[in-house]
Structure formats: structure tokens, C-alpha cells
C-alpha atoms as a PDB file:
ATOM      1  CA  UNK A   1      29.342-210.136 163.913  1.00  0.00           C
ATOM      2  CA  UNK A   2      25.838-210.744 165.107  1.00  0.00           C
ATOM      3  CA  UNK A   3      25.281-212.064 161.454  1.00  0.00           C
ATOM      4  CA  UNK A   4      25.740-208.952 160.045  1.00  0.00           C
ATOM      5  CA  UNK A   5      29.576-208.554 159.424  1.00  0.00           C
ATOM      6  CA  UNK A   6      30.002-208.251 155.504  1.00  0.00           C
ATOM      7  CA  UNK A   7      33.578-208.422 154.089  1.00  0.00           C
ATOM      8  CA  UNK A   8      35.282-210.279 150.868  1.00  0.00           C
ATOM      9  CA  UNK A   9      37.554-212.824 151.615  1.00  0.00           C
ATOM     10  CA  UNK A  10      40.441-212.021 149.203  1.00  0.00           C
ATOM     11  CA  UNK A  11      42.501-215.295 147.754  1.00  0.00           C
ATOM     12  CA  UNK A  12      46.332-215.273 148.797  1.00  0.00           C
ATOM     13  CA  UNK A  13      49.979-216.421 146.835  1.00  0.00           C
ATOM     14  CA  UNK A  14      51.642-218.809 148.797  1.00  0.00           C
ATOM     15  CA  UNK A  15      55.022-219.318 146.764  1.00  0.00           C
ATOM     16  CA  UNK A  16      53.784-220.870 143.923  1.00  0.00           C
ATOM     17  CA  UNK A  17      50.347-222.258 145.072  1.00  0.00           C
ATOM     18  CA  UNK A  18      47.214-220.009 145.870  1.00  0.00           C
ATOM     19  CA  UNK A  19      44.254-220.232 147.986  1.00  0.00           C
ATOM     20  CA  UNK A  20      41.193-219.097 146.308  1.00  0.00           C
ATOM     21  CA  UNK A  21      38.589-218.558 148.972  1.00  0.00           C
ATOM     22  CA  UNK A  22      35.667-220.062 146.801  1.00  0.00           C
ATOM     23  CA  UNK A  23      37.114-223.375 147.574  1.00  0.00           C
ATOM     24  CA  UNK A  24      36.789-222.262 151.390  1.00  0.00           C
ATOM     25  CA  UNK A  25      34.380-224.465 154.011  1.00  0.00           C
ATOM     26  CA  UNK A  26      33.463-223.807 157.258  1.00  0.00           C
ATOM     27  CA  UNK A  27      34.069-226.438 159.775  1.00  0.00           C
ATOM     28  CA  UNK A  28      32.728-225.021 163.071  1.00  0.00           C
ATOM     29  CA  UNK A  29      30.947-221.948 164.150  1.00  0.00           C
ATOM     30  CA  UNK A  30      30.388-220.764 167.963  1.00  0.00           C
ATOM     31  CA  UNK A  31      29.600-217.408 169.466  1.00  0.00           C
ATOM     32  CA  UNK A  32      32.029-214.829 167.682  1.00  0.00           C
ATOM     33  CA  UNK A  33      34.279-217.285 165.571  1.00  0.00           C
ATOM     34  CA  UNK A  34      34.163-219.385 162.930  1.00  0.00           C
ATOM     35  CA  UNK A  35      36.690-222.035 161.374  1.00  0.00           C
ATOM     36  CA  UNK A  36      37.417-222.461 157.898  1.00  0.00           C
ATOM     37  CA  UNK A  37      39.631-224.634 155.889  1.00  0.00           C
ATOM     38  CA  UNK A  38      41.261-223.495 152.456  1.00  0.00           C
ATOM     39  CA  UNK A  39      42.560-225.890 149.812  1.00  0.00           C
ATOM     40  CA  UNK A  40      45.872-224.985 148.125  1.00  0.00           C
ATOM     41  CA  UNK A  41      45.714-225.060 144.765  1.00  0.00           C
ATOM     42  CA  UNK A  42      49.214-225.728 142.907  1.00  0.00           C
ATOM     43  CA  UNK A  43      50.253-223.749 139.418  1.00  0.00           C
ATOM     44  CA  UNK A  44      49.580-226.791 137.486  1.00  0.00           C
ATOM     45  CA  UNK A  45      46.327-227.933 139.294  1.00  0.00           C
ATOM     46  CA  UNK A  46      42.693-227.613 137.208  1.00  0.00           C
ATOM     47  CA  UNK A  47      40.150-225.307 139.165  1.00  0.00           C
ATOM     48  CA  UNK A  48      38.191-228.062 140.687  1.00  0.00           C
ATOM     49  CA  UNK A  49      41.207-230.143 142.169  1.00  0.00           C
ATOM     50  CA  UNK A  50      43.399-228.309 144.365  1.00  0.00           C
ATOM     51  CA  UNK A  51      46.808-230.778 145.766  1.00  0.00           C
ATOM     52  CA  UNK A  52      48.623-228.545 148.089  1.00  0.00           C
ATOM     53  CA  UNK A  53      47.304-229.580 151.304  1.00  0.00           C
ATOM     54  CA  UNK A  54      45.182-227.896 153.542  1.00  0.00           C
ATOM     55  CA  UNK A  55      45.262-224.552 155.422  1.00  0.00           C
ATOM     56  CA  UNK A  56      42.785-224.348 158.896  1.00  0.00           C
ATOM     57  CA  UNK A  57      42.143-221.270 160.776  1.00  0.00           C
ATOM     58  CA  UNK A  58      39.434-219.169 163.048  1.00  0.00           C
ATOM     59  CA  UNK A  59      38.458-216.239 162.359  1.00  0.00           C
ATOM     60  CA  UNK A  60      37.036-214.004 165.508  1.00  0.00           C
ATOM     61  CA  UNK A  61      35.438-210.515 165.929  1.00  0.00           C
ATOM     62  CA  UNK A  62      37.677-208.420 167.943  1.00  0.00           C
ATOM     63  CA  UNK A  63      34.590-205.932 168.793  1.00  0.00           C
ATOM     64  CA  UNK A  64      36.658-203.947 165.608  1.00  0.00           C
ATOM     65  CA  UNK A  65      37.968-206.070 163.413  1.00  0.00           C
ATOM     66  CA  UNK A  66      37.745-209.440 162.338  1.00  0.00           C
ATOM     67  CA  UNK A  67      41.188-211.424 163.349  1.00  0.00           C
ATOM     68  CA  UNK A  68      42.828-214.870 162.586  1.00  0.00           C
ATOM     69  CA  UNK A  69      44.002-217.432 165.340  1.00  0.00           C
ATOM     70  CA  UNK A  70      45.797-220.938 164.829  1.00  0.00           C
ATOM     71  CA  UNK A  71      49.408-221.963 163.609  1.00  0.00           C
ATOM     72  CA  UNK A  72      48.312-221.357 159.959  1.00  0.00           C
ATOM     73  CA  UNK A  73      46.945-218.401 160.687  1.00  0.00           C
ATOM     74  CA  UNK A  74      49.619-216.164 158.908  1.00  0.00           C
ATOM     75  CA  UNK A  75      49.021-217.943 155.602  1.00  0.00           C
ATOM     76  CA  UNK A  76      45.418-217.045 155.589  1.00  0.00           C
ATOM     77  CA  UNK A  77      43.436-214.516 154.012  1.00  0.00           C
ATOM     78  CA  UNK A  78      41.892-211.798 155.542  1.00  0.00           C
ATOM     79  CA  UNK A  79      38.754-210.239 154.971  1.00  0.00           C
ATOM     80  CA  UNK A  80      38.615-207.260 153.864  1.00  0.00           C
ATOM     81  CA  UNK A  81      35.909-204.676 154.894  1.00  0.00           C
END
């Protein structure tokens, strides 16, 4: 939020698999939102190889709180403030 929102971005168990938000990349910025995609990493995959597809969502500023939008959006971690 006007570049100064600070928050950790917690990883998150999916079943089995995890998404560790150090593998996260942003794909697009505008305004107040910002779209990231996070690897998922299976149990048996090595730290810099992650298999399990692909999870995209944007992140927004509510003028609060920072929410998630997009059909993945429930697998993705939050920030936390």
C-alpha cells in the first residue's frame, strides 16, 4: 500500500505438497494489486525443483487489509501483518 505495506507471506500445506513463498514471483503489478505465482512443491521434491503445478493469484489492498482474488485464491497464502 503506497509501497509501504510490510507483512510476511507465510508458506501453506496443501494435502501433501506445500507452497513456500520464497519460490513466489510476481507477474504483474498495477495501482493497488499485484499478481504472484507459487510453485507447489511435492513431499519428495528437492528445495530447488518444485513439480506440483502452479498456483496464480492477486493480491489487493482493501484500504484495511490486504485480500486475495482469482479461482486459486483459497489455496494461497496470506500475509500476515
Amino acid at each position: 500500500y503506497n509501497n509501504r505495506f510490510v507483512g510476511e507471506m507465510p508458506g501453506k500445506k496443501l494435502g501433501t505438497s506445500n507452497i513456500y513463498s520464497e519460490n513466489a514471483r510476481i507477474v504483474s503489478e498495477a495501482g493497488q494489486s499485484v499478481s504472484i505465482d507459487f510453485p507447489i512443491s511435492r513431499a519428495d521434491d528437492p528445495n530447488c525443483c518444485p513439480s506440483g503445478g502452479t498456483i496464480y493469484v492477486t493480491y489487493y489492498w482493501t484500504g484495511k487489509a490486504v485480500g486475495a482474488s482469482g479461482p486459486q485464491a483459497a489455496e494461497a497464502p496470506l500475509p500476515q501483518t
